[in-house]
Protein backbone atom coordinates (compact mmCIF):
# COMPACT_ATOMS: atom_id res chain seq x y z
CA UNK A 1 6.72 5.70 -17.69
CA UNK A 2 7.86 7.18 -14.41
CA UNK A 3 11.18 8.34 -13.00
CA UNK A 4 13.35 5.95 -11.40
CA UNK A 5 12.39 5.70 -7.87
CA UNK A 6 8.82 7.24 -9.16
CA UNK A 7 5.77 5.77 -6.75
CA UNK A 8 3.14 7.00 -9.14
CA UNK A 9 -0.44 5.23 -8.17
CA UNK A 10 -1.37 2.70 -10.38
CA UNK A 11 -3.60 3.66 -12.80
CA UNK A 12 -6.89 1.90 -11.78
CA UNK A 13 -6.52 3.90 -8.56
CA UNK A 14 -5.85 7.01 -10.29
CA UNK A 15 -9.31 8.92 -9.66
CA UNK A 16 -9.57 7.71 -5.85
CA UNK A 17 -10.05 9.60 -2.98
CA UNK A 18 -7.34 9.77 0.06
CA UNK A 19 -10.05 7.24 1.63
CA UNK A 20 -10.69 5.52 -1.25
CA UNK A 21 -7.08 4.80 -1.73
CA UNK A 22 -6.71 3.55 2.04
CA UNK A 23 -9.31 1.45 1.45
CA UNK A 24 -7.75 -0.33 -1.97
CA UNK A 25 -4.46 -0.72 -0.44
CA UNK A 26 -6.10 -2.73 2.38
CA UNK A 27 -8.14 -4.94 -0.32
CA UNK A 28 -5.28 -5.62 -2.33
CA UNK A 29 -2.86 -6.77 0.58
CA UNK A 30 -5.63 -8.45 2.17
CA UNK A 31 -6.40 -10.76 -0.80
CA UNK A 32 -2.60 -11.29 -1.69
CA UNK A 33 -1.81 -12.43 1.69
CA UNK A 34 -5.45 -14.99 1.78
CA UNK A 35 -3.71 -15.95 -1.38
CA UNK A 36 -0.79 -16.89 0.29
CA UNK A 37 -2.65 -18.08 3.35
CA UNK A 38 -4.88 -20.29 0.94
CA UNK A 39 -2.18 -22.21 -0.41
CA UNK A 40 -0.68 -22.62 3.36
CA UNK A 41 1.63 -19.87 2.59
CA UNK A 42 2.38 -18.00 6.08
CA UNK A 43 5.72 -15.03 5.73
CA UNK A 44 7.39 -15.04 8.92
CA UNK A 45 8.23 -11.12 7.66
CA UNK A 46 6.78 -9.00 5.61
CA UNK A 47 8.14 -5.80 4.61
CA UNK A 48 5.48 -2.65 4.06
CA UNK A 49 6.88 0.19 1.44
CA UNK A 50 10.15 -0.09 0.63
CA UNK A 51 12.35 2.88 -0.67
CA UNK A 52 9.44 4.75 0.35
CA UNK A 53 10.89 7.85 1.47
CA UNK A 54 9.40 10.41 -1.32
CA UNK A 55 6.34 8.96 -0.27
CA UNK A 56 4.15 6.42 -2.28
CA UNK A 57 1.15 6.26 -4.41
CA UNK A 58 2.35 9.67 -6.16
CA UNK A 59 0.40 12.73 -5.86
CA UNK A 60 -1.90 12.27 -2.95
CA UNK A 61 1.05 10.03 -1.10
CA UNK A 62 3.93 12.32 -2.10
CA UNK A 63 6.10 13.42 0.46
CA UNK A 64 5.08 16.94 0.87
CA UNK A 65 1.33 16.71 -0.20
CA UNK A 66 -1.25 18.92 1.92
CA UNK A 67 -2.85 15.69 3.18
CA UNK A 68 -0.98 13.20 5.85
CA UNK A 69 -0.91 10.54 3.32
CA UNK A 70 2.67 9.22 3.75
CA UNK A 71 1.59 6.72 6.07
CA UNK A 72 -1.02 5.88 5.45
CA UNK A 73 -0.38 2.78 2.67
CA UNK A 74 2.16 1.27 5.07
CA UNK A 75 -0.56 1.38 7.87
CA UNK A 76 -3.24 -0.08 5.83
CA UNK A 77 -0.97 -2.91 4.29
CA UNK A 78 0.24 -3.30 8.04
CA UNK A 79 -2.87 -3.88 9.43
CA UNK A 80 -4.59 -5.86 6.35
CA UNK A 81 -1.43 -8.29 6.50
CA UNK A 82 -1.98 -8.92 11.08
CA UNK A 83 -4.95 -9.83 10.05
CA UNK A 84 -4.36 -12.75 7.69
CA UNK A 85 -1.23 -13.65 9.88
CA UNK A 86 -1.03 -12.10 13.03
C-alpha cells in the first residue's frame, strides 16, 4: 500500500506505455460516464484529478518524470467525459 496522497497506477495498467496509459484512461472514463448516461444519469460537473498536484498515475505521471505526462490523464478524462455529455 501507497503513501498517503500516493497516485500509484493501478496495477492492471502497470506495464503500459505513456500512450497506452492515455488511451486506458480515456476507456475507463468513457464507459463510466455511458454508464451513467445509460441509466439517464447526466453530471452537470465533473471534476478531472483531484489533489493531483504530485502528478497522477505514479511513475510515468509523477510530477517531475522526463515525459509531459502530468496532463495528460486530466486531458484524456476531459475529453472522454465532452463526449458522453458535452
Amino acid at each position: 500500500m501507497g503513501r498517503s496522497g500516493d497516485q500509484t497506477t493501478p496495477a492492471a495498467w502497470s506495464t503500459e506505455t505513456y500512450a497506452q496509459l492515455q488511451t486506458s484512461v480515456y476507456n475507463y472514463t468513457y464507459g463510466f460516464m455511458s454508464a451513467l448516461a445509460a441509466d439517464g444519469i447526466y453530471p452537470q460537473y465533473v471534476q478531472v484529478g483531484n489533489e493531483i498536484n504530485s502528478g497522477m498515475l505514479w511513475p510515468i505521471g509523477s510530477v517531475g518524470a522526463t515525459t509531459p505526462t502530468a496532463t495528460t490523464s486530466p486531458r484524456s478524462q476531459a475529453s472522454s467525459t465532452a463526449a458522453i455529455a458535452p
